[in-house]
C-alpha atoms as a PDB file:
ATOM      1  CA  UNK A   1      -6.915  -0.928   4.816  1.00  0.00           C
ATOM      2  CA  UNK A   2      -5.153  -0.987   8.323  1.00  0.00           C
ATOM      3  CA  UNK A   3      -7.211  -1.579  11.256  1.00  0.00           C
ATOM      4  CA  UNK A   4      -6.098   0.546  14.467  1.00  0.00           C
ATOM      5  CA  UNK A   5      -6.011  -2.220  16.374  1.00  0.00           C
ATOM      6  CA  UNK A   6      -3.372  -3.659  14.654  1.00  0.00           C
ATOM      7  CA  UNK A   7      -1.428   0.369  14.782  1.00  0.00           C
ATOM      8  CA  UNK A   8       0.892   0.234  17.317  1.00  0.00           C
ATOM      9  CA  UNK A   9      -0.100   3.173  20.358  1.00  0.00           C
ATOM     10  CA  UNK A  10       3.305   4.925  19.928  1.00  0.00           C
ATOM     11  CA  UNK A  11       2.486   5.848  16.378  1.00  0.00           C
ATOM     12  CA  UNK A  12      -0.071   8.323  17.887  1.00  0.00           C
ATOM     13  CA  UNK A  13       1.993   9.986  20.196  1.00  0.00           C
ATOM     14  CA  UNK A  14       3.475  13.218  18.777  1.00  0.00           C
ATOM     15  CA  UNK A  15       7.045  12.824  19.474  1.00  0.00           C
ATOM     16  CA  UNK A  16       8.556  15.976  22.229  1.00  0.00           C
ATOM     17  CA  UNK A  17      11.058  16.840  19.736  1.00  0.00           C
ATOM     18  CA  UNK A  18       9.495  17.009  16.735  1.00  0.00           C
ATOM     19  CA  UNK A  19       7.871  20.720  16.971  1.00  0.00           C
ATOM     20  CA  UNK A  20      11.821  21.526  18.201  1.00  0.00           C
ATOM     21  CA  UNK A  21      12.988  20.243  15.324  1.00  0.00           C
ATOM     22  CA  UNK A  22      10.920  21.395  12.812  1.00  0.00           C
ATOM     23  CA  UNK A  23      11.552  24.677  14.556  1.00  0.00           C
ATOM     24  CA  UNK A  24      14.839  23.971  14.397  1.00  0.00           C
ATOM     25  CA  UNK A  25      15.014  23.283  10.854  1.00  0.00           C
ATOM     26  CA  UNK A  26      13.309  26.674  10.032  1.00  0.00           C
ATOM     27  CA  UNK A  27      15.370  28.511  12.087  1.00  0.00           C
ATOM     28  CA  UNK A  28      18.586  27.221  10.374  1.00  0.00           C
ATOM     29  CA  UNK A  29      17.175  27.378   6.532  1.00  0.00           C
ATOM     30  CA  UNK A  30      16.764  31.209   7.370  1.00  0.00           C
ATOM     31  CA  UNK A  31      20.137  31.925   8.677  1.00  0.00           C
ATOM     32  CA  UNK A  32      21.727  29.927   5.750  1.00  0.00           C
ATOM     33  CA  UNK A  33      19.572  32.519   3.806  1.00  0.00           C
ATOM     34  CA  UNK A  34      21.228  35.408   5.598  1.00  0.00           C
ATOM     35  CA  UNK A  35      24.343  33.721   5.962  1.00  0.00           C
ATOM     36  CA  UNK A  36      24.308  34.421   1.685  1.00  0.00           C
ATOM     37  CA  UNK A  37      23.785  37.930   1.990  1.00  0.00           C
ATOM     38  CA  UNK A  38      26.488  38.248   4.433  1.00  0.00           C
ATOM     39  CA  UNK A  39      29.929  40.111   3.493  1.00  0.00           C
ATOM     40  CA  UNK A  40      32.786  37.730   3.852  1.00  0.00           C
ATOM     41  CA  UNK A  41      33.969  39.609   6.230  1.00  0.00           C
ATOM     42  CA  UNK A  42      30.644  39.255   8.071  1.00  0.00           C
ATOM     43  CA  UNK A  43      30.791  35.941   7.193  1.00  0.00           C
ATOM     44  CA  UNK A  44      33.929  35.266   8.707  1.00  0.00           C
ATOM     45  CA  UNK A  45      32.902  36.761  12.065  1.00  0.00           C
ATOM     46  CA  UNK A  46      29.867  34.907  12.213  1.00  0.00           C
ATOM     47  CA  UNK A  47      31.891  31.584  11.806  1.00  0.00           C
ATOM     48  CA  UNK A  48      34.286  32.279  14.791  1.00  0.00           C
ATOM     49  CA  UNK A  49      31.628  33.364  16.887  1.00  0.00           C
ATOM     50  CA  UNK A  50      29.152  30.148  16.198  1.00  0.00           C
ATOM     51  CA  UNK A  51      32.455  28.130  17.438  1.00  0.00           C
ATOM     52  CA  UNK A  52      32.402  29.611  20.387  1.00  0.00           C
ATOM     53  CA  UNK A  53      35.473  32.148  20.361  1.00  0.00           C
ATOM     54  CA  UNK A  54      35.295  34.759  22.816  1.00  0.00           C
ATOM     55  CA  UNK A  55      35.321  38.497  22.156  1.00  0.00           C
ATOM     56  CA  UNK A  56      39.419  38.501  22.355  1.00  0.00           C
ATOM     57  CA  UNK A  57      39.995  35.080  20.281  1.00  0.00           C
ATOM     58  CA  UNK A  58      37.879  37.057  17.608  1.00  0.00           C
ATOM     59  CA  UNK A  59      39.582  40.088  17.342  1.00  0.00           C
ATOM     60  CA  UNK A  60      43.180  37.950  17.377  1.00  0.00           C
ATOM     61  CA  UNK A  61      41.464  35.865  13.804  1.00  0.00           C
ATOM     62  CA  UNK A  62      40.149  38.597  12.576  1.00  0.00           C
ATOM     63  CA  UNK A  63      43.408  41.056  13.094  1.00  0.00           C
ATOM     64  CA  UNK A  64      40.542  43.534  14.512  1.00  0.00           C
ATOM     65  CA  UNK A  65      40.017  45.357  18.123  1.00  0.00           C
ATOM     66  CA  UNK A  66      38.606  43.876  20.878  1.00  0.00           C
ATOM     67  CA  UNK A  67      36.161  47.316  20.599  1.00  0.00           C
ATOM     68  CA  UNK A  68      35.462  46.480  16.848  1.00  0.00           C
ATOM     69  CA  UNK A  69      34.346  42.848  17.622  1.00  0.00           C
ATOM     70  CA  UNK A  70      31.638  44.394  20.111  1.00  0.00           C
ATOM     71  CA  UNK A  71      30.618  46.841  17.478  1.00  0.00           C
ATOM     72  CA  UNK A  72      30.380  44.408  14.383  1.00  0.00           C
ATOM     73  CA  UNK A  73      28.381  41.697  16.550  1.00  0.00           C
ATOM     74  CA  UNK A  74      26.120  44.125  17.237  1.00  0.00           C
ATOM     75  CA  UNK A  75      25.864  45.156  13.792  1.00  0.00           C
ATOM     76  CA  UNK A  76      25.514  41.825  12.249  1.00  0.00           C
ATOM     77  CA  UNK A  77      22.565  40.662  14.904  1.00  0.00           C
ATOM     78  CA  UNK A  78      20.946  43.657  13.680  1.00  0.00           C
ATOM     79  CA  UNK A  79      21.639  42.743   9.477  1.00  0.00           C
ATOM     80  CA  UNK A  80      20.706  39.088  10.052  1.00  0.00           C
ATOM     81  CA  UNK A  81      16.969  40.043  11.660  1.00  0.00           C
ATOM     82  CA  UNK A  82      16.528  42.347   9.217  1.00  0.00           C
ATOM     83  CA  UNK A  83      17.185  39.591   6.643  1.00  0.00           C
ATOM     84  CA  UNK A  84      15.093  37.018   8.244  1.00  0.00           C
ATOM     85  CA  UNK A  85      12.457  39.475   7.999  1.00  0.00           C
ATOM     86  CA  UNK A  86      12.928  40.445   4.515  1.00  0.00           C
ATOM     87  CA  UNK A  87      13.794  43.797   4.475  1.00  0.00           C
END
Protein backbone atom coordinates (compact mmCIF):
# COMPACT_ATOMS: atom_id res chain seq x y z
CA UNK A 1 0.00 0.00 0.00
CA UNK A 2 1.52 3.51 -0.87
CA UNK A 3 1.20 6.17 1.59
CA UNK A 4 0.55 9.78 -0.01
CA UNK A 5 3.08 11.11 1.75
CA UNK A 6 5.54 9.28 0.14
CA UNK A 7 3.42 10.29 -3.68
CA UNK A 8 5.20 12.86 -5.10
CA UNK A 9 2.66 16.36 -5.47
CA UNK A 10 3.15 16.46 -9.29
CA UNK A 11 1.47 13.12 -9.68
CA UNK A 12 -1.80 14.95 -8.75
CA UNK A 13 -1.65 17.64 -11.01
CA UNK A 14 -3.59 16.95 -14.24
CA UNK A 15 -1.12 17.74 -16.82
CA UNK A 16 -2.43 21.13 -19.39
CA UNK A 17 -2.01 18.98 -22.30
CA UNK A 18 -3.44 15.99 -21.57
CA UNK A 19 -7.34 16.87 -22.28
CA UNK A 20 -5.55 18.43 -25.77
CA UNK A 21 -4.22 15.42 -26.44
CA UNK A 22 -6.67 13.08 -25.78
CA UNK A 23 -8.72 15.46 -27.86
CA UNK A 24 -6.28 15.33 -30.17
CA UNK A 25 -6.09 11.73 -30.47
CA UNK A 26 -9.92 11.51 -31.10
CA UNK A 27 -9.94 13.98 -33.49
CA UNK A 28 -7.27 12.21 -35.66
CA UNK A 29 -8.71 8.41 -35.18
CA UNK A 30 -11.93 9.95 -36.86
CA UNK A 31 -10.39 11.54 -39.81
CA UNK A 32 -8.25 8.37 -40.44
CA UNK A 33 -11.84 6.86 -40.42
CA UNK A 34 -12.98 9.26 -43.11
CA UNK A 35 -9.77 9.44 -44.66
CA UNK A 36 -10.92 5.39 -45.67
CA UNK A 37 -14.01 6.35 -47.16
CA UNK A 38 -12.39 8.94 -49.17
CA UNK A 39 -12.03 8.55 -53.16
CA UNK A 40 -8.41 8.58 -54.10
CA UNK A 41 -8.94 11.34 -55.75
CA UNK A 42 -10.33 12.91 -52.56
CA UNK A 43 -7.68 11.41 -50.97
CA UNK A 44 -5.13 12.91 -52.92
CA UNK A 45 -6.49 16.44 -52.40
CA UNK A 46 -6.72 16.07 -48.87
CA UNK A 47 -2.93 15.13 -48.73
CA UNK A 48 -1.72 18.31 -50.61
CA UNK A 49 -3.85 20.44 -48.73
CA UNK A 50 -2.77 19.01 -45.02
CA UNK A 51 0.92 20.00 -46.40
CA UNK A 52 0.08 23.17 -46.73
CA UNK A 53 -0.20 23.80 -50.66
CA UNK A 54 -2.08 26.70 -51.59
CA UNK A 55 -5.17 26.79 -53.80
CA UNK A 56 -2.78 27.19 -57.12
CA UNK A 57 0.03 24.52 -55.99
CA UNK A 58 -3.13 22.18 -55.78
CA UNK A 59 -4.63 22.60 -58.90
CA UNK A 60 -0.82 22.39 -60.64
CA UNK A 61 -0.60 18.40 -58.62
CA UNK A 62 -3.72 17.66 -59.26
CA UNK A 63 -3.76 18.81 -63.21
CA UNK A 64 -7.23 20.54 -62.04
CA UNK A 65 -8.52 24.41 -62.08
CA UNK A 66 -7.78 26.75 -59.68
CA UNK A 67 -12.00 27.02 -59.65
CA UNK A 68 -12.22 23.15 -59.18
CA UNK A 69 -9.84 23.15 -56.13
CA UNK A 70 -12.32 25.75 -54.40
CA UNK A 71 -15.22 23.60 -55.34
CA UNK A 72 -13.81 20.08 -54.26
CA UNK A 73 -12.49 21.57 -50.78
CA UNK A 74 -15.66 22.61 -50.19
CA UNK A 75 -17.09 19.42 -51.08
CA UNK A 76 -14.81 17.24 -49.17
CA UNK A 77 -15.22 19.47 -45.71
CA UNK A 78 -18.73 18.77 -46.25
CA UNK A 79 -18.15 14.51 -46.95
CA UNK A 80 -15.66 14.32 -44.06
CA UNK A 81 -18.37 15.89 -41.30
CA UNK A 82 -20.81 13.93 -42.60
CA UNK A 83 -18.54 10.90 -41.99
CA UNK A 84 -17.46 11.86 -38.60
CA UNK A 85 -21.00 11.97 -37.86
CA UNK A 86 -21.97 8.77 -39.32
CA UNK A 87 -24.17 9.43 -41.90
Amino acid sequence: MVNLKDTPPESFIIQPDHEERLFSRELWEKLLEAFSHLTEHEQKLLCLWLQGFSTEGVAKEMGIKKESVYREKSALKKKIQRISRGK
